[in-house]
Protein backbone atom coordinates (compact mmCIF):
# COMPACT_ATOMS: atom_id res chain seq x y z
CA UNK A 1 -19.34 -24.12 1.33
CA UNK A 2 -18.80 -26.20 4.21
CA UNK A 3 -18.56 -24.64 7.93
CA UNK A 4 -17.90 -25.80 11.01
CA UNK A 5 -18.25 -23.08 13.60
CA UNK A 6 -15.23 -23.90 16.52
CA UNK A 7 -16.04 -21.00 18.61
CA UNK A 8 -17.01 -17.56 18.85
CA UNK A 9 -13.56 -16.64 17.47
CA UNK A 10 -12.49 -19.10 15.13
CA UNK A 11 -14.23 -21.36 12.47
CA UNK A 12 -13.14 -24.30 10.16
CA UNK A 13 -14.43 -23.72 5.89
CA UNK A 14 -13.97 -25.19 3.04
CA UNK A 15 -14.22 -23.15 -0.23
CA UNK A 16 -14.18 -23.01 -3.54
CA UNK A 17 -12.28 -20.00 -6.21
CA UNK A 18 -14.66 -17.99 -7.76
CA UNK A 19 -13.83 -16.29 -11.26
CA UNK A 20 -10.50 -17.09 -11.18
CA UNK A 21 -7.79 -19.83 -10.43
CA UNK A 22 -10.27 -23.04 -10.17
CA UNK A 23 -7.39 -25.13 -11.34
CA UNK A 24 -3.69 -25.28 -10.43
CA UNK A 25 -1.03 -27.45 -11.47
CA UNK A 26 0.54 -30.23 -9.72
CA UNK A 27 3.26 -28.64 -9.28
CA UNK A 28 1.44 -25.37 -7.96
CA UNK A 29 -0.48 -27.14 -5.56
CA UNK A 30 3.08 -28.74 -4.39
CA UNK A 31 5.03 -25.27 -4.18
CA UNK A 32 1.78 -23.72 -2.23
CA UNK A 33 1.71 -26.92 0.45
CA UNK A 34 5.56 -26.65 0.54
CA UNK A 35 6.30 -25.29 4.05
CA UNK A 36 10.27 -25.39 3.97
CA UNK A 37 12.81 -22.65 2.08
CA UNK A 38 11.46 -21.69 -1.54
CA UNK A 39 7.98 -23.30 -0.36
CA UNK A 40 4.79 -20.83 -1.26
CA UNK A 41 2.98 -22.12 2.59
CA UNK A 42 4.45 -19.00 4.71
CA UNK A 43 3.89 -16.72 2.51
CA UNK A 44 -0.26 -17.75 1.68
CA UNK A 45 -0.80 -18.89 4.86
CA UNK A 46 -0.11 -15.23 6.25
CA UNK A 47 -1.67 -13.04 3.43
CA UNK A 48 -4.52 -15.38 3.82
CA UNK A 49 -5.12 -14.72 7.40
CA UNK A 50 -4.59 -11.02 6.62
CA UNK A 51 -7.34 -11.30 4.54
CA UNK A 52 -9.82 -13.04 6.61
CA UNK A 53 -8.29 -10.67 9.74
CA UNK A 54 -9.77 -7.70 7.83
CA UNK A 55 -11.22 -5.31 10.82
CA UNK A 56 -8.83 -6.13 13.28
CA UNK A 57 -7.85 -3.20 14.68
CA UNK A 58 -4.72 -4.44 15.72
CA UNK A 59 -1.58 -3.55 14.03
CA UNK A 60 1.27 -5.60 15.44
CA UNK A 61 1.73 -8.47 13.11
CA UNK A 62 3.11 -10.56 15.73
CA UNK A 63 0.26 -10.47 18.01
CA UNK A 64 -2.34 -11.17 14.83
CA UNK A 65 -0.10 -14.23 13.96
CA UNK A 66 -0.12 -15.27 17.63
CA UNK A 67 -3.74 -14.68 18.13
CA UNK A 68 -4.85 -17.36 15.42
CA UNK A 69 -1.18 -19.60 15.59
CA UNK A 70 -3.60 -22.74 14.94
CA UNK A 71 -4.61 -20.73 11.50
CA UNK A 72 -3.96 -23.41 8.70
CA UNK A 73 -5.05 -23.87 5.22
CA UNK A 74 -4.63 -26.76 2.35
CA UNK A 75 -5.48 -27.37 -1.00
CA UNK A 76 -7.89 -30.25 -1.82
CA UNK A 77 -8.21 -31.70 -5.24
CA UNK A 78 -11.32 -32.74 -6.60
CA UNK A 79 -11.94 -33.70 -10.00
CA UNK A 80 -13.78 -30.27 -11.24
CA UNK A 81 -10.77 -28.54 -9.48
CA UNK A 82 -9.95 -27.38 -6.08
CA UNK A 83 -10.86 -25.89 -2.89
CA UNK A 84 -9.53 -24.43 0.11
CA UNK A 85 -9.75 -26.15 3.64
CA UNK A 86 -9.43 -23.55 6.00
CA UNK A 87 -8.85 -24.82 9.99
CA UNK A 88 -9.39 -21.71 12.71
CA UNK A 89 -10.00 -19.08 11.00
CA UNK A 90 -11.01 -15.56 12.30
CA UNK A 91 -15.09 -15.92 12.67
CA UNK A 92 -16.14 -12.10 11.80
CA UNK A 93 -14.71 -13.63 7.90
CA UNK A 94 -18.09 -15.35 8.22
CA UNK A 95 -22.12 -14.75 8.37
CA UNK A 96 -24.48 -17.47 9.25
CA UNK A 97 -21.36 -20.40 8.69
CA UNK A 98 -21.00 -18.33 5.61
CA UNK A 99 -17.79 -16.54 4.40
CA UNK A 100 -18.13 -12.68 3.30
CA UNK A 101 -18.36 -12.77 -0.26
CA UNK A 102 -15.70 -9.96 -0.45
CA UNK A 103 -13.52 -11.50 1.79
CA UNK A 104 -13.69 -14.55 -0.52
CA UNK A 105 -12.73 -13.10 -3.16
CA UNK A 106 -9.82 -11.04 -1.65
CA UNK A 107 -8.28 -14.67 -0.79
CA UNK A 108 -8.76 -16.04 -4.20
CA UNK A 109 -6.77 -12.87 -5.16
CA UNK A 110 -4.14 -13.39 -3.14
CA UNK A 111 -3.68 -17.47 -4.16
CA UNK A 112 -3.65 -15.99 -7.81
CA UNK A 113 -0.91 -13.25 -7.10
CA UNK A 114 1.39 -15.60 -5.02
CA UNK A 115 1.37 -18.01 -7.63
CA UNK A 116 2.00 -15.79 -10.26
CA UNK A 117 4.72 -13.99 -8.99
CA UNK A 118 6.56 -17.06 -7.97
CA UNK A 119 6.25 -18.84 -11.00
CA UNK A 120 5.91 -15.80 -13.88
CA UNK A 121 8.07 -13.45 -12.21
CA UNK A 122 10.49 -14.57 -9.64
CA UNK A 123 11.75 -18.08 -11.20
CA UNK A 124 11.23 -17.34 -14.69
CA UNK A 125 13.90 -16.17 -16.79
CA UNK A 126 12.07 -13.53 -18.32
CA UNK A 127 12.49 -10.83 -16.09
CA UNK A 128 16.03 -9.32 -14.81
CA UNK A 129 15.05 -7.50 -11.33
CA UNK A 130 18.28 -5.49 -11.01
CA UNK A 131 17.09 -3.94 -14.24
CA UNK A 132 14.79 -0.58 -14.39
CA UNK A 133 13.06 -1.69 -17.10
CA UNK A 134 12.61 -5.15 -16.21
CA UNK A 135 11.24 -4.67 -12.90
CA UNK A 136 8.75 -1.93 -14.89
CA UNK A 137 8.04 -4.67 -17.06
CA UNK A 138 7.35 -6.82 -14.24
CA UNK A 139 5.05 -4.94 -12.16
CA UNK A 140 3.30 -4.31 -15.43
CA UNK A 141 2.39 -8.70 -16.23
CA UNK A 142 1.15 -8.66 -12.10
CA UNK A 143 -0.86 -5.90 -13.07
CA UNK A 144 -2.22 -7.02 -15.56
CA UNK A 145 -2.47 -10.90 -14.50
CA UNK A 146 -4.52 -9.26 -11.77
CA UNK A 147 -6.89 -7.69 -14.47
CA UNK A 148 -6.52 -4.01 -13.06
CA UNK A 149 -5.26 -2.52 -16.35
CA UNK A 150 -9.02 -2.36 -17.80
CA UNK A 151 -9.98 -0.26 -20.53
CA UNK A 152 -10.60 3.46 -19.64
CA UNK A 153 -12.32 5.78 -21.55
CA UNK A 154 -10.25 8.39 -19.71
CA UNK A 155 -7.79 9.05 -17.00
CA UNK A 156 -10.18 8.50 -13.61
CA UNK A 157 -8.00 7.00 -10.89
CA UNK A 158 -6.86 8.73 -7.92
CA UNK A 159 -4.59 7.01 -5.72
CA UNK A 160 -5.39 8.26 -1.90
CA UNK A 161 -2.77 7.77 0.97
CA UNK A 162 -2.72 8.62 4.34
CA UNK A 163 -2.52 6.58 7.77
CA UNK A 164 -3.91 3.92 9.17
CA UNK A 165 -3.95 5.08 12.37
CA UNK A 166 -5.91 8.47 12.27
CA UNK A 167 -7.97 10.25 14.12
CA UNK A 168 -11.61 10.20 13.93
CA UNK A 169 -12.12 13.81 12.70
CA UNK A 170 -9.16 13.12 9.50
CA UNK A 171 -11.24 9.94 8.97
CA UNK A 172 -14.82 11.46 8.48
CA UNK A 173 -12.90 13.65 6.21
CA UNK A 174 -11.30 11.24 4.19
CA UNK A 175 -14.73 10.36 3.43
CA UNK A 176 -16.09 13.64 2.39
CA UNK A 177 -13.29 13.65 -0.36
CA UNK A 178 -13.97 10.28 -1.55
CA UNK A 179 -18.08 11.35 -1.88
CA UNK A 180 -16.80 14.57 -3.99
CA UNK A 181 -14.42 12.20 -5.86
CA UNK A 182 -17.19 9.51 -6.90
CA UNK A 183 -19.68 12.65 -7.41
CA UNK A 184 -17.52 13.04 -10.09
CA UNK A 185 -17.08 9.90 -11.69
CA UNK A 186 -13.76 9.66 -10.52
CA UNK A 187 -12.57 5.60 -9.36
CA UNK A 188 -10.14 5.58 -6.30
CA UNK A 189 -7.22 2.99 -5.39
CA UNK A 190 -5.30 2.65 -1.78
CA UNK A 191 -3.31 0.73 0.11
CA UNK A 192 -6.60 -0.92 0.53
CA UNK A 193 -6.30 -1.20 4.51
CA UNK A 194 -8.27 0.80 7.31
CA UNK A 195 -8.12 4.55 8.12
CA UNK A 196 -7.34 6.53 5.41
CA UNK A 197 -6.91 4.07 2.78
CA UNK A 198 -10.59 3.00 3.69
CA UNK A 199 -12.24 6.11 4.13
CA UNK A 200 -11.99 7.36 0.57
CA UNK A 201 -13.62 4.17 -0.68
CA UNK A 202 -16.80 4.46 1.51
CA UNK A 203 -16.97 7.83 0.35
CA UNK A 204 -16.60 7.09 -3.23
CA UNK A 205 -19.46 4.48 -2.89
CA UNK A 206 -21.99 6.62 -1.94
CA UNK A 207 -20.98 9.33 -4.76
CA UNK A 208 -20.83 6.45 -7.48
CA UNK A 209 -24.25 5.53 -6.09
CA UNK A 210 -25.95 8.88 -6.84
CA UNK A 211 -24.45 9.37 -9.93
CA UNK A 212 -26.11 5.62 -10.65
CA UNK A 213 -22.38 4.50 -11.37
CA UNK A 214 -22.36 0.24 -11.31
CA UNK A 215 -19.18 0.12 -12.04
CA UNK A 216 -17.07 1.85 -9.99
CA UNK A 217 -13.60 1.05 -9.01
CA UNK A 218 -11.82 0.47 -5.22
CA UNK A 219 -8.65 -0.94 -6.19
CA UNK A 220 -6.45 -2.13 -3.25
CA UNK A 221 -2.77 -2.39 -3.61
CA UNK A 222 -0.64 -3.93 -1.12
CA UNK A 223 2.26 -6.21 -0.04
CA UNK A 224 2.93 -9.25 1.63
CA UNK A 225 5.19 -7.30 4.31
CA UNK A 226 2.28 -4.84 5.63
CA UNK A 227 -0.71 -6.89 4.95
CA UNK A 228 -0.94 -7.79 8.22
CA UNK A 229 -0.99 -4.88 9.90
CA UNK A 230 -2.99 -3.64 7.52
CA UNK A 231 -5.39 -6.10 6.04
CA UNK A 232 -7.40 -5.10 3.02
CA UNK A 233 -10.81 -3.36 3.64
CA UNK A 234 -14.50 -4.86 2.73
CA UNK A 235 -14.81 -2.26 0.11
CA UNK A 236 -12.23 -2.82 -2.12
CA UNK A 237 -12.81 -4.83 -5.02
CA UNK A 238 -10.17 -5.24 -6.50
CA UNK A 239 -6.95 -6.67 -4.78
CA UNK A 240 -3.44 -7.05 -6.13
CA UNK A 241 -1.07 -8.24 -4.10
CA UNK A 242 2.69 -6.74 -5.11
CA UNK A 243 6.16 -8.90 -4.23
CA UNK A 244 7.53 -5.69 -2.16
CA UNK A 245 7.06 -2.37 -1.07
CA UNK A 246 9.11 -0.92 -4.09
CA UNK A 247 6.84 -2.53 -6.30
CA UNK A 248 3.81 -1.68 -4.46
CA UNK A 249 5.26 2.06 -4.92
CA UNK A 250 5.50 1.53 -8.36
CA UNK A 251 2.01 0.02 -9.00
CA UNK A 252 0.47 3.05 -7.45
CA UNK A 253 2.73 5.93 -9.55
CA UNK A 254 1.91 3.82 -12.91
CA UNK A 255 -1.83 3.01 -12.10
CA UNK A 256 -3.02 6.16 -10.64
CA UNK A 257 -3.58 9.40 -12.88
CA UNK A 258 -3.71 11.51 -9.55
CA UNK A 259 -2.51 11.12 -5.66
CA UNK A 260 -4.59 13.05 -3.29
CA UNK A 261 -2.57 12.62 0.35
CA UNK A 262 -4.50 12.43 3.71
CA UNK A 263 -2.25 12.58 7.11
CA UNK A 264 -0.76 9.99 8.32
CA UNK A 265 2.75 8.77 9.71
CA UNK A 266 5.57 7.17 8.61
CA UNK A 267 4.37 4.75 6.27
CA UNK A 268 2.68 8.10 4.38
CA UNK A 269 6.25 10.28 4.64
CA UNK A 270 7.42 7.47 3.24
CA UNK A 271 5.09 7.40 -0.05
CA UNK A 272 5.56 11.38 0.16
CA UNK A 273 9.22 10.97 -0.15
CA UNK A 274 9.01 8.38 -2.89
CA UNK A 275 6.75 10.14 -5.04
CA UNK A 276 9.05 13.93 -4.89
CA UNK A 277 12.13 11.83 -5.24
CA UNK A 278 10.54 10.63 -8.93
CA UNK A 279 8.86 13.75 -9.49
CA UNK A 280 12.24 15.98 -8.92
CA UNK A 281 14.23 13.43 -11.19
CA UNK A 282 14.86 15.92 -14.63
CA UNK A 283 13.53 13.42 -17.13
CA UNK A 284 10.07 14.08 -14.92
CA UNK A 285 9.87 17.65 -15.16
CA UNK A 286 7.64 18.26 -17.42
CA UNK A 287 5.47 15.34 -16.84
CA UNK A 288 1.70 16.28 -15.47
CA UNK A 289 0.68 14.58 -12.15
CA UNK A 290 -1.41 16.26 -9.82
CA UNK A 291 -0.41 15.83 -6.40
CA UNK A 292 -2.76 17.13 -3.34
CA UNK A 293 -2.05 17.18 0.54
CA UNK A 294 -5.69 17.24 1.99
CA UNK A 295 -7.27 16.89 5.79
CA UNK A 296 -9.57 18.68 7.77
CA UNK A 297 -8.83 22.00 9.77
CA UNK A 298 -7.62 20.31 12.80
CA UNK A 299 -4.89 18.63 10.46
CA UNK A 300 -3.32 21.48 8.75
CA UNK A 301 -0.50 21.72 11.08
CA UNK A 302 0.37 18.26 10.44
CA UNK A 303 0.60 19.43 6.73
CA UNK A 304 2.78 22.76 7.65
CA UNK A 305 5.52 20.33 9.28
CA UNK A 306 5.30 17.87 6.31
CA UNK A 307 5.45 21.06 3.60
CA UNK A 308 8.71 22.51 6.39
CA UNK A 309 10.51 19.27 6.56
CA UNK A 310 9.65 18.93 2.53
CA UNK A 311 11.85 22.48 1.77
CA UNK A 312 14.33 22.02 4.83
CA UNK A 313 15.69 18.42 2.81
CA UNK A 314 14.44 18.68 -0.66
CA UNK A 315 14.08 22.53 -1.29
CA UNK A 316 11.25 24.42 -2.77
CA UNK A 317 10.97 22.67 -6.08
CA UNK A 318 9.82 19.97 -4.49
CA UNK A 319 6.97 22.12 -2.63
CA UNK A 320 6.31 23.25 -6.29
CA UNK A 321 5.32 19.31 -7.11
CA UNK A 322 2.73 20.02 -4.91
CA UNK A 323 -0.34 21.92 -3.10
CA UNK A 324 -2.05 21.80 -0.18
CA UNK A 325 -5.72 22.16 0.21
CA UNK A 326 -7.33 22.27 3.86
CA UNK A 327 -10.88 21.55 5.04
CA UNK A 328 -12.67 21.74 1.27
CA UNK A 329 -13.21 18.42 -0.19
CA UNK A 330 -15.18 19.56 -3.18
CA UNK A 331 -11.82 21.74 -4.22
CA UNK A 332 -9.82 18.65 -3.27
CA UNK A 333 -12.04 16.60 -6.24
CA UNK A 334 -12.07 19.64 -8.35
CA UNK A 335 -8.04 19.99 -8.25
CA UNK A 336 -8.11 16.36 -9.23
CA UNK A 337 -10.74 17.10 -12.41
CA UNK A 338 -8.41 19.58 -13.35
CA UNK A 339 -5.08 17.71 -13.25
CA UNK A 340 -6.46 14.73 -14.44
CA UNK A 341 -7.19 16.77 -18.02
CA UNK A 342 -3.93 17.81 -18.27
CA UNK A 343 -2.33 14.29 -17.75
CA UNK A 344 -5.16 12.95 -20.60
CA UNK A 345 -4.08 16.21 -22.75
CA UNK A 346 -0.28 14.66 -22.23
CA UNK A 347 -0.82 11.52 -22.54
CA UNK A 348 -2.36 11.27 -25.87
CA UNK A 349 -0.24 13.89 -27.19
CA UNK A 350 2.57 11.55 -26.65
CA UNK A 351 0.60 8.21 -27.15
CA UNK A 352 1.11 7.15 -23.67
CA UNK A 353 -1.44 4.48 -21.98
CA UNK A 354 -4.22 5.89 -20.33
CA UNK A 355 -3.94 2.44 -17.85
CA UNK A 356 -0.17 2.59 -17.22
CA UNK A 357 1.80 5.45 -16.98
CA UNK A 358 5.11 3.78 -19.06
CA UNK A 359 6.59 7.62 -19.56
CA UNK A 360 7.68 8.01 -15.85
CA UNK A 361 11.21 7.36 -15.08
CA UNK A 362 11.73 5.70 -11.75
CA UNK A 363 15.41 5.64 -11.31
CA UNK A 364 16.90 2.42 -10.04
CA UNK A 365 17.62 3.07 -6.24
CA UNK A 366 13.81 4.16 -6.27
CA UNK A 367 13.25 0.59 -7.36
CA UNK A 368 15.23 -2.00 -5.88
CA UNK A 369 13.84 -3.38 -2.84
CA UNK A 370 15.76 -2.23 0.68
CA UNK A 371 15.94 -5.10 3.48
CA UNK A 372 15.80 -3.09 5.96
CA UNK A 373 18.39 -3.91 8.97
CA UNK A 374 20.76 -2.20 11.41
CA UNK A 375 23.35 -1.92 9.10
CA UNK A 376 21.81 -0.75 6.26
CA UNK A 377 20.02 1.82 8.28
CA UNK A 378 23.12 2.94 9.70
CA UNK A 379 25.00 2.90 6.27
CA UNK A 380 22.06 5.45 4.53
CA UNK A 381 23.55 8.64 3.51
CA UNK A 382 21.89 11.20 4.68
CA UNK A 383 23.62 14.48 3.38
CA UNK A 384 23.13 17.64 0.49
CA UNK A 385 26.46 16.48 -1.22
CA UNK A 386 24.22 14.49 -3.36
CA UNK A 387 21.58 14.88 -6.15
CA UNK A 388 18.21 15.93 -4.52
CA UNK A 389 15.78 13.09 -6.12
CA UNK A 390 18.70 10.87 -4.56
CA UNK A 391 18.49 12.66 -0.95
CA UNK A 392 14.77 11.73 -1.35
CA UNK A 393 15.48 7.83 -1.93
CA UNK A 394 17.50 7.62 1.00
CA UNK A 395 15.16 9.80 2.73
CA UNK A 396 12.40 7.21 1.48
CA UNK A 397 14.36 4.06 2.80
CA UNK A 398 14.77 5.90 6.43
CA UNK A 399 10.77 5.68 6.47
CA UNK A 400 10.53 2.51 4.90
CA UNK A 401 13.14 1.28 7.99
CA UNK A 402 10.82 3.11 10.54
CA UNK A 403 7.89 1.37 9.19
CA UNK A 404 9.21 -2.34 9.64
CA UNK A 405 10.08 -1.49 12.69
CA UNK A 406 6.97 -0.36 13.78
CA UNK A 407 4.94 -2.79 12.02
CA UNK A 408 6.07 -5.61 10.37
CA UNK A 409 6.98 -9.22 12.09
CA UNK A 410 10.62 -9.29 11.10
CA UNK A 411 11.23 -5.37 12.31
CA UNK A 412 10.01 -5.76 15.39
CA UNK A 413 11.69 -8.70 16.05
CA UNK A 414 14.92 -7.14 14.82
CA UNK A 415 14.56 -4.29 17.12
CA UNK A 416 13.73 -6.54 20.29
CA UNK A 417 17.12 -8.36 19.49
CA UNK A 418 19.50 -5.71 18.77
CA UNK A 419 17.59 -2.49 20.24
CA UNK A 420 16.68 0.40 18.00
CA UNK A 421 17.67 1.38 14.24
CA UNK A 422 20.24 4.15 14.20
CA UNK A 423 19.66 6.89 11.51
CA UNK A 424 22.92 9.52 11.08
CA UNK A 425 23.23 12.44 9.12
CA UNK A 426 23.86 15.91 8.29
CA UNK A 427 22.54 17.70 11.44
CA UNK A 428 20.39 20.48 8.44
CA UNK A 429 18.61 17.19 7.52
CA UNK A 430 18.90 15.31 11.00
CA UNK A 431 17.33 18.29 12.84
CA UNK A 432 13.86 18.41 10.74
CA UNK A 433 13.85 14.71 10.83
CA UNK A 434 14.00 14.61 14.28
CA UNK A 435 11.48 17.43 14.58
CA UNK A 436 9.07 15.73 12.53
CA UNK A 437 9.34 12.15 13.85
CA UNK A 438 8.57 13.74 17.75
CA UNK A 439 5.47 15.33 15.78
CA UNK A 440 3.84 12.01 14.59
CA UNK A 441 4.87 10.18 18.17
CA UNK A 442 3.29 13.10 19.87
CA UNK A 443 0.34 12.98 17.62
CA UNK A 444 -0.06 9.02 18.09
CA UNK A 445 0.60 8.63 14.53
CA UNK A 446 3.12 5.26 14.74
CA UNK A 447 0.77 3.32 15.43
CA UNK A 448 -3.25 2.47 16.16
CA UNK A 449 -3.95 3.92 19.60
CA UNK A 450 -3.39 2.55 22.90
CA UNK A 451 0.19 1.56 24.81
CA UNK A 452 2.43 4.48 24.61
CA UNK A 453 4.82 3.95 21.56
CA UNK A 454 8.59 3.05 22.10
CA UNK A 455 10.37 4.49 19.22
CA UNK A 456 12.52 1.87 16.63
CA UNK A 457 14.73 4.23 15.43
CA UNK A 458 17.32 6.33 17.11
CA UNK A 459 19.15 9.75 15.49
CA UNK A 460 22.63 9.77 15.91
CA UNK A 461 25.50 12.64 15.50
């Protein structure tokens, strides 16, 4: 590797793949140094510095992408293959003029997903994306392209949410459960970013390291839209970058044997909503997936408000999908033990893959990706006069609205330009919205600490 150190801030690299991508094709390297519409260039050059961001604790993708503007990257051929020339990039990516090894290999990961997706998925013929099936298909080659559907000897993986903006208390917790977790030889996966999607990992190391587990698993899923604002942590090791949020959603439901839930905000209501809005879908009802809401004692009226709002829009069946464990790690990991039998019990019983869960239906709208807008947040039906795993996908796309606008570069410049998103409903669904968005503001939940937060959104009559 070759450094150049510009400043205490910013240093120029070049570097080679390791273990995967060492050669592209002409036409490859062409898309990825293609800066205009249908070019690859946007797209790596800002999942790249996401990457090599990783510890910011700054959540505002604008400011990140201000911060290192003069952040550039090419591809340079040589005749064994390529490497990466890398001008002002963030410093704390390197030791000693040296870049993180981790951190290396989570931008290798990301070169090999964007090109994938572009070329296997997107502008091949192969896959019809207004299709269920299809787009299950799909997420199922990225997956695997990505080499994340290994060979289990049994169902191990529990997907953890929660926020990345918690407090310190829910965060030390997060890593209790992820010690009780790897104590039992269970892998975990997140949205691979700080707070409570890092948390579990740490935790899990140090469990996996009693039990004299090598190979344990920290799988990071995430998407070009949040990766950002949250870039992946050093622990995860293995990174799959998804096309969308929808997808993202769907990688986690068909990867993960288990979901254990930590607080969090909007981004988490959002997964909540997604995964009750599958779960309450009839062809899912007798399908196994253990499903845990978990945080310290501090947090468990931040679970009471989610479990209220839950039965005030979806109704008790969807509690039923659920329960809700407070301050007790070990029965947190033991809940998980015990669900994750019955979903191996199932699973070979029907012949099902123990690495991807093909027997869940995800209905279409649960599926197709939302731009998120004024219009189309002011178009979502929020009402009863409509099935309840339906409820839940609109429900699911108000969050998913709230989150860009929070978040993600083209939100927040949406909502500077036209003011904030209006949400209107039914006032029986309106008024435990409301109630529940004033609870994560009050809470500091939107987003990392610091500047009061101006809401995006707006509830309407």
């Amino acid at each position: 590797m070759e450094t150049t150190i510009l400043s205490s801030d910013m240093v120029d690299a070049r570097v080679a793949p390791k273990g995967s991508l060492e050669h592209l094709s002409q036409e490859e390297i062409a898309k990825l140094l293609d800066s205009g519409q249908g070019g690859l260039y946007p797209l790596f050059r800002k999942c790249a510095l996401a990457v090599l961001n990783s510890g910011s604790n700054i959540d505002d993708a604008r400011v990140i992408f201000e911060k290192y503007k003069d952040f550039d990257l090419r591809i340079v051929r040589q005749a064994w293959g390529i490497k990466l020339e890398i001008k002002n990039a963030p410093a704390a990516a390197f030791v000693d003029g040296v870049m993180i090894r981790g951190l290396k290999e989570h931008l290798f990961a990301v070169l090999r997903d964007v090109v994938f997706i572009s070329n296997e998925i997107v502008e091949s013929s192969r896959f019809d994306l207004t299709s269920s099936s299809s787009i299950t298909n799909a997420v199922f080659h990225i997956l695997r392209n990505a080499r994340v559907l290994e060979l289990q000897m049994r169902p191990n993986l529990v997907v953890c949410w929660g926020g990345h903006s918690i407090r310190r208390i829910e965060y030390d917790y997060t890593k209790k459960v992820g010690y009780e977790l790897g104590l039992r030889s269970l892998d975990v996966c997140t949205g691979c970013g700080p707070g409570a999607m890092k948390g579990p990992m740490k935790g899990a190391t140090i469990g996996h390291s009693k039990q004299r587990i090598v190979d344990g698993r920290y799988l990071g899923v995430t998407e070009p839209g949040i990766i950002a604002a949250e870039p992946p942590n050093p622990i995860v090791s293995q990174l799959v970058i998804m096309p969308d949020i929808e997808k993202r959603l769907e990688a986690f439901v068909r990867l993960g044997h288990g979901i254990v839930v930590f607080p969090g905000g909007a981004g988490t209501a959002e997964e909540i909503l997604y995964l009750l809005g599958i779960l309450l879908d009839p062809a899912n009802r007798d399908l196994p997936f253990p499903l845990v809401f978990t945080g310290p004692a501090d947090s468990a009226e931040y679970f009471e408000q989610i479990h209220r709002f839950i039965g005030s829009t979806l109704g008790s069946a969807a509690q039923s999908r659920y329960q809700m464990i407070i301050d007790d790690p070990a029965a947190v990991a033991r809940a998980m033990v015990q669900g994750l039998a019955q979903v191996r019990d199932f699973r070979r019983q029907a012949s099902d893959s123990y690495g991807f869960n093909w027997l869940l239906k995800i209905p279409l709208d649960f599926q197709l990706p939302f731009e998120v807008t004024h219009a189309s947040m002011r178009a979502l039906r929020l009402s009863r006069d409509q099935p309840v795993h339906e409820r839940a996908a609109n429900l699911r796309r108000a969050f998913s609205g709230i989150v860009a606008g929070n978040i993600k570069e083209y939100g927040i410049n949406a909502i500077e330009r036209h003011g904030p998103y209006e949400l209107a409903g039914e006032p029986s669904i309106m008024e435990p919205l409301d109630r529940l968005l004033r609870s994560f503001v009050a809470q500091g939940r939107m987003k990392f600490t610091g500047a009061e937060y101006t809401p995006c959104y707006r509830l309407v009559a």
